[in-house]
N, C-alpha and C. Protein backbone atom coordinates (compact mmCIF):
# COMPACT_ATOMS: atom_id res chain seq x y z
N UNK A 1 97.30 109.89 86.14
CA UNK A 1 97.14 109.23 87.42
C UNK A 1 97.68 107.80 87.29
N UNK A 2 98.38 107.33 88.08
CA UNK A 2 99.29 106.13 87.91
C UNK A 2 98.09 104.76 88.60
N UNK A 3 98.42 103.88 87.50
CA UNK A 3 97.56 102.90 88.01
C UNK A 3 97.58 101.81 89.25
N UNK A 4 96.04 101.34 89.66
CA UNK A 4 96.79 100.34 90.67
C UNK A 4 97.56 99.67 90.64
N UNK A 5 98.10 98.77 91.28
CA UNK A 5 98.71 97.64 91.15
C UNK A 5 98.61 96.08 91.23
N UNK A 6 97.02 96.65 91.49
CA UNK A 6 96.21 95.30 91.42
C UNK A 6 95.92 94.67 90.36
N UNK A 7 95.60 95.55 89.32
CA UNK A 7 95.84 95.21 88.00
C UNK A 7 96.78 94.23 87.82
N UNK A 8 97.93 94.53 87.82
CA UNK A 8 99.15 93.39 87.69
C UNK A 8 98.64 92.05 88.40
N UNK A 9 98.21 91.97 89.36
CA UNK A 9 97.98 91.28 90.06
C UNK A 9 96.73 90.30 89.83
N UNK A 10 95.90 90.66 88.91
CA UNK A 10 94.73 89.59 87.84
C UNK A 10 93.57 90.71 88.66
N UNK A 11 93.45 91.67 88.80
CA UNK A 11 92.02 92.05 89.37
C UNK A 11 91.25 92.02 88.15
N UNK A 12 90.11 91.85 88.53
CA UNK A 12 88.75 91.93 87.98
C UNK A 12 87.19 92.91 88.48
N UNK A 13 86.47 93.19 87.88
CA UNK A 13 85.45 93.69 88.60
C UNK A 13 84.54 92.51 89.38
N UNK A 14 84.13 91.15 89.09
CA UNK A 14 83.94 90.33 89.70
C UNK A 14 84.47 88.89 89.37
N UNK A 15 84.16 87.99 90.79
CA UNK A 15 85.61 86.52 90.79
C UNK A 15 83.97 85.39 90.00
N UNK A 16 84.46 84.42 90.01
CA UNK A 16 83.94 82.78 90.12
C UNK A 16 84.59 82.59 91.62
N UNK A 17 84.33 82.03 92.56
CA UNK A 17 84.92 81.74 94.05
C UNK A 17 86.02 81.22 93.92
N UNK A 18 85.94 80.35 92.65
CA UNK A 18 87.17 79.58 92.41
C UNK A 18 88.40 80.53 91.86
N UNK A 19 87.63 81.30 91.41
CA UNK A 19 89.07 82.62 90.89
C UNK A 19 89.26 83.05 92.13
N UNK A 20 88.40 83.43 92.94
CA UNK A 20 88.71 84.30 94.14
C UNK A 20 90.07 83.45 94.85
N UNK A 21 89.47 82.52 94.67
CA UNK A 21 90.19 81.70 96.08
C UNK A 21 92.14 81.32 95.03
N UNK A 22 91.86 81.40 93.84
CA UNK A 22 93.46 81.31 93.10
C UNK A 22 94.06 82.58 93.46
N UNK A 23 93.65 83.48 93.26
CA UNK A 23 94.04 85.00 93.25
C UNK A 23 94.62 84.95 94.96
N UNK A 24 93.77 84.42 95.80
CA UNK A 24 94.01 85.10 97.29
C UNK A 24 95.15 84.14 97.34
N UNK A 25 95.39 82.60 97.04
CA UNK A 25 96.67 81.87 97.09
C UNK A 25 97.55 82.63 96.03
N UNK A 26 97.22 83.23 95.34
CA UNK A 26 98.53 84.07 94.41
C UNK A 26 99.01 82.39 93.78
N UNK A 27 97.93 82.32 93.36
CA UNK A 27 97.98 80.80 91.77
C UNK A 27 97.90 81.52 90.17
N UNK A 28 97.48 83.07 90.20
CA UNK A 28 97.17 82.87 88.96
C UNK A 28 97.81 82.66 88.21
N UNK A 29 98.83 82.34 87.65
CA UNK A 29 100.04 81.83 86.69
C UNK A 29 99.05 80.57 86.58
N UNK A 30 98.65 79.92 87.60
CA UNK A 30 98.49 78.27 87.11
C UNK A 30 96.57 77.74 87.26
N UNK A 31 95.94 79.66 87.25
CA UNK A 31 94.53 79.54 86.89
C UNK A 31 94.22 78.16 86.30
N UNK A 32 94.62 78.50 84.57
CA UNK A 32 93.96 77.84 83.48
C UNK A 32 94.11 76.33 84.03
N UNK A 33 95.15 75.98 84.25
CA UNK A 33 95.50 74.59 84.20
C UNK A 33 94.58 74.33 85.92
N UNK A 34 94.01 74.63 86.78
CA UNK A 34 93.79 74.53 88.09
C UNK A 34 92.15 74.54 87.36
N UNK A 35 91.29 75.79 86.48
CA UNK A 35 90.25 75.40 86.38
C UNK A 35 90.05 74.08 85.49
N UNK A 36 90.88 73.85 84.52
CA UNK A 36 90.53 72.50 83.78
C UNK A 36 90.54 71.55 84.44
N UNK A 37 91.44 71.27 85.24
CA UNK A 37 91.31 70.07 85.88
C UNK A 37 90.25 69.79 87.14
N UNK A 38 89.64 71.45 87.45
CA UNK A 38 88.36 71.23 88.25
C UNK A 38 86.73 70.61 87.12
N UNK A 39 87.19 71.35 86.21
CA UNK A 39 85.97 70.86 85.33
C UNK A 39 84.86 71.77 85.01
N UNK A 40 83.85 71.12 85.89
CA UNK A 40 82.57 71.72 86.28
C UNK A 40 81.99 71.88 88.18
N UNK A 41 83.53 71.17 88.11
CA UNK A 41 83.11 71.52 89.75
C UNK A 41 83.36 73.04 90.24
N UNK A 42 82.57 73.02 91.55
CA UNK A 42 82.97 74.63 91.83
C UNK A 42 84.06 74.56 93.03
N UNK A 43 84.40 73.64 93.71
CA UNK A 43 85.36 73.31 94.30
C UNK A 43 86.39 72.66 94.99
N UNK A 44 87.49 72.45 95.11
CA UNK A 44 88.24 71.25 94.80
C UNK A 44 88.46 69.79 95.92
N UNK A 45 88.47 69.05 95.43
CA UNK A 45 87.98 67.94 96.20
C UNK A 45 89.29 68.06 97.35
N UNK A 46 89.38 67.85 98.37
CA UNK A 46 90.60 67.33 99.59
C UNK A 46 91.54 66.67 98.86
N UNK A 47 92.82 67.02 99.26
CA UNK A 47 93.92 66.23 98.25
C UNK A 47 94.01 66.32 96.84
N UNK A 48 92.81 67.21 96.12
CA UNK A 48 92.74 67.23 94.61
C UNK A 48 94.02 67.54 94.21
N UNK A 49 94.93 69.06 94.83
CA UNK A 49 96.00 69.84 94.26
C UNK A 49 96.72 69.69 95.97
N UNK A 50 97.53 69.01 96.04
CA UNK A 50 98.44 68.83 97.56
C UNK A 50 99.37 69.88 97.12
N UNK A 51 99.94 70.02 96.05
CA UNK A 51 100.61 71.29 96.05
C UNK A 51 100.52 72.24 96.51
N UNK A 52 98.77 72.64 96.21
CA UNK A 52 98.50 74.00 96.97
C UNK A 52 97.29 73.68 98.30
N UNK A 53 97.76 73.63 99.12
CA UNK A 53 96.58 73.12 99.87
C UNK A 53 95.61 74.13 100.36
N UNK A 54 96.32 75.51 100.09
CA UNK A 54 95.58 76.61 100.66
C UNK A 54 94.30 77.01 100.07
N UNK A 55 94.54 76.34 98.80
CA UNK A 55 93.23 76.48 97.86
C UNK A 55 91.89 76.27 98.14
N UNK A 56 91.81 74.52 98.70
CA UNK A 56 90.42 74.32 99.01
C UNK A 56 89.85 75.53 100.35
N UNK A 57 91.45 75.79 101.16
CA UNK A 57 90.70 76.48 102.26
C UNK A 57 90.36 77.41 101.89
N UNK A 58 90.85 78.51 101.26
CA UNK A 58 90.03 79.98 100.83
C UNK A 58 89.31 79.71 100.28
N UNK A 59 88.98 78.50 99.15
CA UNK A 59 87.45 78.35 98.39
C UNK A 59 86.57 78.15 99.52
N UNK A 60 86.75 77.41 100.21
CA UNK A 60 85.45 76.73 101.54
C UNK A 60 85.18 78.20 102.13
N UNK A 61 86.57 79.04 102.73
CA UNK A 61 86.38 80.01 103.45
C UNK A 61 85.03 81.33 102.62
N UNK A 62 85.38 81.32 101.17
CA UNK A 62 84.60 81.95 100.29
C UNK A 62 83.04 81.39 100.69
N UNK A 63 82.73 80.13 100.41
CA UNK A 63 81.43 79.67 99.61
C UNK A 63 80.80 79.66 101.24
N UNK A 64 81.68 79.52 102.36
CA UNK A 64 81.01 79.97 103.67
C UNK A 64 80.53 81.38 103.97
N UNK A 65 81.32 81.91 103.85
CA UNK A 65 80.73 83.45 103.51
C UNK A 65 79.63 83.46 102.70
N UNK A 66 79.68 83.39 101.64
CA UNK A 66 78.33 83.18 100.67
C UNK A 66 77.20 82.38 101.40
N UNK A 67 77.42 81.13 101.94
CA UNK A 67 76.25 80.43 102.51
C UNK A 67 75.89 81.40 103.65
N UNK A 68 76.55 82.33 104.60
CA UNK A 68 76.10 82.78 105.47
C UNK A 68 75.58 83.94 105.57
N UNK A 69 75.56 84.70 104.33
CA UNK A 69 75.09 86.13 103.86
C UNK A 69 76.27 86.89 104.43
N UNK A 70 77.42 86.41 105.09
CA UNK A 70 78.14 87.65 105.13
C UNK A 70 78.82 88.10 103.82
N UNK A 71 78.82 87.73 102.43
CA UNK A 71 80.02 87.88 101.41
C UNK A 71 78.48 87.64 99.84
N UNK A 72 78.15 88.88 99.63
CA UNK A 72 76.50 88.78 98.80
C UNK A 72 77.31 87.99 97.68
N UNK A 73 77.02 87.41 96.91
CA UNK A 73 77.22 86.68 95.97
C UNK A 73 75.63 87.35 94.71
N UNK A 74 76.03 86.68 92.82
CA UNK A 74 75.38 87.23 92.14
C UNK A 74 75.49 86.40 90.95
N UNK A 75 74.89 86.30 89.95
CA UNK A 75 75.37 85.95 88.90
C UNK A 75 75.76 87.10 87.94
N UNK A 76 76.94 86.32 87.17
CA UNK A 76 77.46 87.32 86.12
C UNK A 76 78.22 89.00 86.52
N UNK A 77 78.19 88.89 87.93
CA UNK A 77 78.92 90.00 88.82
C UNK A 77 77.27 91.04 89.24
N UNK A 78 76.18 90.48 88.60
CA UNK A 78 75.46 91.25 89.33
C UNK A 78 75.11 90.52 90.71
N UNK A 79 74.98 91.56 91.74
CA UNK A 79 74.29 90.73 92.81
C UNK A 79 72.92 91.51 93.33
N UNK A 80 72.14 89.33 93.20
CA UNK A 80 70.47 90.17 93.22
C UNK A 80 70.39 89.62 95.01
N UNK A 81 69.37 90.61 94.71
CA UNK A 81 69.08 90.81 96.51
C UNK A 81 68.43 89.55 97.11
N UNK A 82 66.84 89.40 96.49
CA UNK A 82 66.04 88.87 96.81
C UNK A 82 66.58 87.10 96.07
N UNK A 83 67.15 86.74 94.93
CA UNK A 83 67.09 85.50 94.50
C UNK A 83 68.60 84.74 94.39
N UNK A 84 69.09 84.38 95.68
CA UNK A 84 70.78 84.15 95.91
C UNK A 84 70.85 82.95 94.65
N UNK A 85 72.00 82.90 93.89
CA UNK A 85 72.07 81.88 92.87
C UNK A 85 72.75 80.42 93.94
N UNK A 86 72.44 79.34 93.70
CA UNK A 86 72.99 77.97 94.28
C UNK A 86 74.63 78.48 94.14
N UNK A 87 75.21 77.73 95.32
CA UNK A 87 76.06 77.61 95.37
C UNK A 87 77.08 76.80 93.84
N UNK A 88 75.97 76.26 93.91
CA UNK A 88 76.68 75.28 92.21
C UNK A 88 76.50 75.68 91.29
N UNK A 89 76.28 77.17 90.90
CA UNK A 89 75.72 77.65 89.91
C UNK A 89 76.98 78.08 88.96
N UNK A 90 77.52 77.66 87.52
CA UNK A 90 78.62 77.89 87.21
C UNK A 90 78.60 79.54 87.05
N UNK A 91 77.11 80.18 86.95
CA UNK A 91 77.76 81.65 86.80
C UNK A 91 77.62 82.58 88.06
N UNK A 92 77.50 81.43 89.52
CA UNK A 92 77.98 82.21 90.57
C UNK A 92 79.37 83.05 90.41
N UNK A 93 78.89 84.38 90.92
CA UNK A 93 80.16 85.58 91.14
C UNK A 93 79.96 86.61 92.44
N UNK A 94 81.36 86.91 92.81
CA UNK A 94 81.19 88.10 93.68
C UNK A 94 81.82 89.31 93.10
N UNK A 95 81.15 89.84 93.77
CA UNK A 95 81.72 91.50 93.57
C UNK A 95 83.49 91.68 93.89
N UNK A 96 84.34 92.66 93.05
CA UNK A 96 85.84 92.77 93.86
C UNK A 96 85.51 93.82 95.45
N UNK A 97 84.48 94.41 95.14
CA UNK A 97 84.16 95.41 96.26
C UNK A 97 83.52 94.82 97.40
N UNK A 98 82.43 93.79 96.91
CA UNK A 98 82.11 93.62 98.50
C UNK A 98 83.47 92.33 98.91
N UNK A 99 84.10 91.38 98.05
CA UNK A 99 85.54 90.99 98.38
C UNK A 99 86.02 91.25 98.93
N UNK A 100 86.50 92.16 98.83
CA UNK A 100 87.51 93.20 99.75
C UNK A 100 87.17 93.70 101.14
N UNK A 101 85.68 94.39 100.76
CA UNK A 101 85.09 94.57 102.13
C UNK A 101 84.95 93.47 103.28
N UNK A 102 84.55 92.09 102.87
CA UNK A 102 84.41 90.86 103.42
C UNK A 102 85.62 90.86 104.08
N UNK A 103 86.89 90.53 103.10
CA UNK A 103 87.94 89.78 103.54
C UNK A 103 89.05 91.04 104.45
N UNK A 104 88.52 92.08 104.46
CA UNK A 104 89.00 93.62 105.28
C UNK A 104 88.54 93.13 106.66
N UNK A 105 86.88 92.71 106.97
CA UNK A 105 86.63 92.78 107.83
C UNK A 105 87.20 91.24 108.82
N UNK A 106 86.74 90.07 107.83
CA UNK A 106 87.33 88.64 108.05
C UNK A 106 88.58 88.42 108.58
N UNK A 107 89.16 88.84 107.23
CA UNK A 107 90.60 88.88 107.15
C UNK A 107 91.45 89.34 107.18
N UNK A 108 91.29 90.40 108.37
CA UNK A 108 92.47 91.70 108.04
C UNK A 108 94.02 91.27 107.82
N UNK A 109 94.50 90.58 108.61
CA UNK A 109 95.49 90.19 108.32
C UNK A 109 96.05 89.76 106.83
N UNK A 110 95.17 89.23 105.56
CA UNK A 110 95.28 88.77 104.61
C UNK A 110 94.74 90.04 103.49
N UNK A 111 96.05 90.75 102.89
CA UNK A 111 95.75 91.04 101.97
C UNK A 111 95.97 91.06 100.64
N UNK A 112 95.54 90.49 100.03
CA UNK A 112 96.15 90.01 98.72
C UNK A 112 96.63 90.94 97.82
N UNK A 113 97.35 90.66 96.47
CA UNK A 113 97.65 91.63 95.76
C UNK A 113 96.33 91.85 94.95
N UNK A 114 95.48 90.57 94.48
CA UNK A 114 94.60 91.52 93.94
C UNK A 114 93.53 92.33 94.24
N UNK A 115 93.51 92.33 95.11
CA UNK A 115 92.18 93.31 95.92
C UNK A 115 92.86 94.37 96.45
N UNK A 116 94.23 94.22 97.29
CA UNK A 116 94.87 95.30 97.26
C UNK A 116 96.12 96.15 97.06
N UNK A 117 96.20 97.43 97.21
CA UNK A 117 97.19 97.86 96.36
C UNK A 117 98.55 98.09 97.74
N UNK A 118 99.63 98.40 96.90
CA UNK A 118 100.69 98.07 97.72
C UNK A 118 100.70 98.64 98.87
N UNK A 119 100.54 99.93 99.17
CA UNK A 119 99.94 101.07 99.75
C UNK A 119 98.93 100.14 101.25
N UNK A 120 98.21 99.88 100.70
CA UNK A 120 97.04 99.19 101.20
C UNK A 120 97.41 97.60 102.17
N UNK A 121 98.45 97.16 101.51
CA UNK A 121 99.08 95.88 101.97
C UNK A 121 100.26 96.08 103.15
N UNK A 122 101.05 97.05 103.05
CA UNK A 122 101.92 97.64 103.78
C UNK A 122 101.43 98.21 104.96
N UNK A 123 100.22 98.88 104.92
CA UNK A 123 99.92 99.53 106.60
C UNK A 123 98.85 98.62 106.81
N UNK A 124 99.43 98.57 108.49
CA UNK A 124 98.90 97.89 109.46
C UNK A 124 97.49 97.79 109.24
N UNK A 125 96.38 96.44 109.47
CA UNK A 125 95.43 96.44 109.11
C UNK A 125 94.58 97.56 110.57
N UNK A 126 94.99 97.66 111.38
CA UNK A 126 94.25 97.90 112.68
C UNK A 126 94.78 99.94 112.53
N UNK A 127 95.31 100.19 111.32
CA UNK A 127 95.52 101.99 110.89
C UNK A 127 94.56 102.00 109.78
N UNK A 128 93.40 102.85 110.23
CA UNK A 128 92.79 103.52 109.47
C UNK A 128 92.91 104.58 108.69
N UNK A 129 92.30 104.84 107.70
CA UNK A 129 92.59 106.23 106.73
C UNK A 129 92.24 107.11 107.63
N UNK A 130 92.00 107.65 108.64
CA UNK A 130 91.57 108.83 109.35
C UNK A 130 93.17 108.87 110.27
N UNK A 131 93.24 107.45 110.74
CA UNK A 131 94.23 107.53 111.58
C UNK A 131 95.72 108.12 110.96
N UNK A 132 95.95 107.16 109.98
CA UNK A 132 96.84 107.83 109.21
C UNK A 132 97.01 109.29 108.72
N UNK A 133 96.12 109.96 108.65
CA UNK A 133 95.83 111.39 107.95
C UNK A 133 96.30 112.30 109.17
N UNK A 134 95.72 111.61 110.07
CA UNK A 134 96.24 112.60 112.14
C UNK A 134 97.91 112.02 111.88
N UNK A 135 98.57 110.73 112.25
CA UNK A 135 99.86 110.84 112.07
C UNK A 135 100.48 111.83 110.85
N UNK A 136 100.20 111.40 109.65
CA UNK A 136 100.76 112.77 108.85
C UNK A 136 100.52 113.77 108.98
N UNK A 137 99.80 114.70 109.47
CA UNK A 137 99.39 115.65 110.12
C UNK A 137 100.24 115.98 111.14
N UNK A 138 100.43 115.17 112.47
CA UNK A 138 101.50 115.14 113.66
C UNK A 138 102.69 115.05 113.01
N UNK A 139 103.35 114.45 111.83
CA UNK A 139 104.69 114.06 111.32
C UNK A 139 105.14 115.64 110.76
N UNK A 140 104.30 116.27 110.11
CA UNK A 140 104.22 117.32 109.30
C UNK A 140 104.73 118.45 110.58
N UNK A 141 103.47 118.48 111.55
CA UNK A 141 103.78 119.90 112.62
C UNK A 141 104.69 119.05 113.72
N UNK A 142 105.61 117.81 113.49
CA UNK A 142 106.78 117.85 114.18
C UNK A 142 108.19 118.41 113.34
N UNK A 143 107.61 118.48 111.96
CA UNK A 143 108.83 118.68 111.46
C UNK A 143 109.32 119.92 111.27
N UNK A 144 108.08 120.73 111.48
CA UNK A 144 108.19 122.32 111.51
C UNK A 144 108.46 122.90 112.47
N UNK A 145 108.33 122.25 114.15
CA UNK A 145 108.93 122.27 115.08
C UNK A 145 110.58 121.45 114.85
N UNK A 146 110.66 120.81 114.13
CA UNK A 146 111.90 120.47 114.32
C UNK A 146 112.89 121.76 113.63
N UNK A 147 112.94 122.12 112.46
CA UNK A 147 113.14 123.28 111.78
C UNK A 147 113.47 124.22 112.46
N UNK A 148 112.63 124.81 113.26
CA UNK A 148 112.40 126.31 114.32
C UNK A 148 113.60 126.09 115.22
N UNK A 149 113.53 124.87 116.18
CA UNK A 149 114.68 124.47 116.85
C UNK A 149 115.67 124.24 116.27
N UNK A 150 116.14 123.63 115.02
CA UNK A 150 117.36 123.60 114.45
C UNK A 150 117.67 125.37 114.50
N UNK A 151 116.97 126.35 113.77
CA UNK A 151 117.45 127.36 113.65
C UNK A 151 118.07 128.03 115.11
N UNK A 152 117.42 127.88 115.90
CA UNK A 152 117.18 128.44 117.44
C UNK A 152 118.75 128.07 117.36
N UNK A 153 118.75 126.81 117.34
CA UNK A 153 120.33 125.93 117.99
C UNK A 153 121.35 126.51 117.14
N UNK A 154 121.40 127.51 115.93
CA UNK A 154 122.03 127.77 115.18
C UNK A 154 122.04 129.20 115.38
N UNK A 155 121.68 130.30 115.57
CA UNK A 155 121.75 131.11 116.58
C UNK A 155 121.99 131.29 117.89
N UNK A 156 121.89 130.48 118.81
CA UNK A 156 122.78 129.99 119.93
C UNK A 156 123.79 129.37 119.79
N UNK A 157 124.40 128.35 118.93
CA UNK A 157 125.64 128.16 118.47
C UNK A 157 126.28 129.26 117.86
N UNK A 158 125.82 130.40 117.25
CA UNK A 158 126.84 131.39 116.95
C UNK A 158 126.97 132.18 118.16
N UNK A 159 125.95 132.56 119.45
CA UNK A 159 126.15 133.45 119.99
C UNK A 159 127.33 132.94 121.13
N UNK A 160 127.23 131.50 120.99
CA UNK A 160 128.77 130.69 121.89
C UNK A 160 129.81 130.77 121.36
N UNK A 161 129.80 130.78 120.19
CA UNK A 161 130.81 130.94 119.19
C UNK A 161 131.47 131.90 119.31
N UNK A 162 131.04 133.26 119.75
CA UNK A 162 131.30 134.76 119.25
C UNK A 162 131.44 135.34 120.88
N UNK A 163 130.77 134.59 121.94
CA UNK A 163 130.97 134.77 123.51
C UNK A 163 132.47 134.20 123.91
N UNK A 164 132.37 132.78 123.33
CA UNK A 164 133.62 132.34 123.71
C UNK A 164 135.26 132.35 122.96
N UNK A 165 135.01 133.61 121.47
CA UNK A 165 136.02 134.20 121.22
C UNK A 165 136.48 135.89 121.89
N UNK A 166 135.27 136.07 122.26
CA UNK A 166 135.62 137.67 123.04
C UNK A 166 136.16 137.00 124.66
N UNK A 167 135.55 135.57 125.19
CA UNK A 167 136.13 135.30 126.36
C UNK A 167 137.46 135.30 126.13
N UNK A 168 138.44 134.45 125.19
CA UNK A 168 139.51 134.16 125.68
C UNK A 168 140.38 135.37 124.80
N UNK A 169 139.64 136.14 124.38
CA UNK A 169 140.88 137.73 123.33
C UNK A 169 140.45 138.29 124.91
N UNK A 170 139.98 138.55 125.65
CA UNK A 170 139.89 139.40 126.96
C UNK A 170 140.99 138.43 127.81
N UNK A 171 140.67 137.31 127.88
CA UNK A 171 141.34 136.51 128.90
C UNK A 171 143.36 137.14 128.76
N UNK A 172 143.58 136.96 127.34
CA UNK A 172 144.46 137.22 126.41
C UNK A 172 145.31 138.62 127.07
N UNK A 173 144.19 139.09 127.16
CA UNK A 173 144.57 140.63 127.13
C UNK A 173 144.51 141.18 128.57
N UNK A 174 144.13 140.07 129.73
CA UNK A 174 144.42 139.69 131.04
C UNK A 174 145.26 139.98 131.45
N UNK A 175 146.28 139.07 130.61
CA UNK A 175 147.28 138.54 130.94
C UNK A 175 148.57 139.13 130.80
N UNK A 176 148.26 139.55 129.76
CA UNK A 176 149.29 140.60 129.04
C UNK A 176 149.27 142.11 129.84
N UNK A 177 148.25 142.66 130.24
CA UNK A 177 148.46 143.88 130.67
C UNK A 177 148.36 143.92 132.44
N UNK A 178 148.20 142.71 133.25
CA UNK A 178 148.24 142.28 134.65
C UNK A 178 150.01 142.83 135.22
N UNK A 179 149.99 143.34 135.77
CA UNK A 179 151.25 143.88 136.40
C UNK A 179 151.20 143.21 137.67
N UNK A 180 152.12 142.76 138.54
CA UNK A 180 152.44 142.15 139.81
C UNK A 180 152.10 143.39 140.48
N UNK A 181 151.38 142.52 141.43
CA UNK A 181 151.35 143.30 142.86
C UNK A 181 152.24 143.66 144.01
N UNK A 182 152.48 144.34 144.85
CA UNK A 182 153.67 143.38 146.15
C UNK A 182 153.30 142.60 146.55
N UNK A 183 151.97 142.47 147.39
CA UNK A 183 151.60 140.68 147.49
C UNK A 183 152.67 139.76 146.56
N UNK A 184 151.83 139.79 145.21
CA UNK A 184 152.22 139.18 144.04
C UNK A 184 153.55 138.78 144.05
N UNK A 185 154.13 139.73 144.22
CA UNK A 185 156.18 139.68 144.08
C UNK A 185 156.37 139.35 145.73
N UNK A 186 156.06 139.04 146.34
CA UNK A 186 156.16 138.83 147.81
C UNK A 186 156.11 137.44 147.52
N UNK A 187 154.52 137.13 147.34
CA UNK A 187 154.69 135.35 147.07
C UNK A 187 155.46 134.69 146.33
């Protein structure tokens, strides 16, 4: 079975927000050097990295989710129900699953490579797996109708074929055995 392709892409079973939010800017090449220079913070000050500015926003966009219970957060990739870890907690983590689920529902438009696979990035966020399964389904019994009619048209192209060589060997043979009339020789 051929693997995702998210893999390539830095997946993990669960982020730090701050990984989340490198991964969704497609930073990880420049992780290491992006967490050192955060430190111990969990996220980056305004103007910290002007290079990437998208950064602070998917981190904020993350740790809002988390503050609002829509996106469960955990330590160490577990997530506990009843005791949410602080936002400042260095071994705050999320799940890649409820990730995905979050940023599916959030963010359809945004899908990253590491959460998803190419497959997954390519169709429309607003085509569902059901929906898709009815189009291939419809693609499939148009093509078997297409088939039937090619043949049809290929049996009616021979029977024109084979009508309109007996038309003109008769026409042929019209002509050749037509004797004048007196009318005929009159006109």
């Amino acid at each position: 079975m051929p693997k995702s392709s998210s893999h390539a892409f830095g997946a993990k079973t669960y982020y730090r927000p701050i990984e989340a939010a490198i991964r969704w800017c497609g930073l990880l090449r420049f992780e290491q050097r992006i967490l050192e220079a955060l430190g111990q913070h969990a996220m980056p000050e305004p103007g910290e990295f002007p290079r990437w500015p998208l950064l602070r926003l998917y981190a904020e966009r993350i740790f809002d989710a988390l503050t609002h219970g829509e996106l469960p957060g955990g330590k160490a990739g577990i997530v506990l129900g009843s005791q949410r870890p602080a936002l400042d907690d260095p071994e705050l983590t999320v799940r890649h699953v409820d990730l995905k689920a979050w940023m599916s529902q959030f963010y359809p438009g945004d899908r990253p490579g590491f959460l998803f696979d190419g497959i997954e990035r390519a169709v429309h966020p607003a085509v569902s797996v059901d929906t898709l399964n009815i189009l291939l389904a419809d693609r499939e019994a148009t093509k078997t109708r297409l088939a039937e009619l090619a043949q049809v048209h290929e049996t009616l192209r021979t029977a024109h074929e084979a009508l309109a060589k007996e038309h003109a060997t008769r026409a042929t043979d019209d002509e050749q055995s037509r004797e004048l009339g007196l009318r005929s020789e009159t006109t």
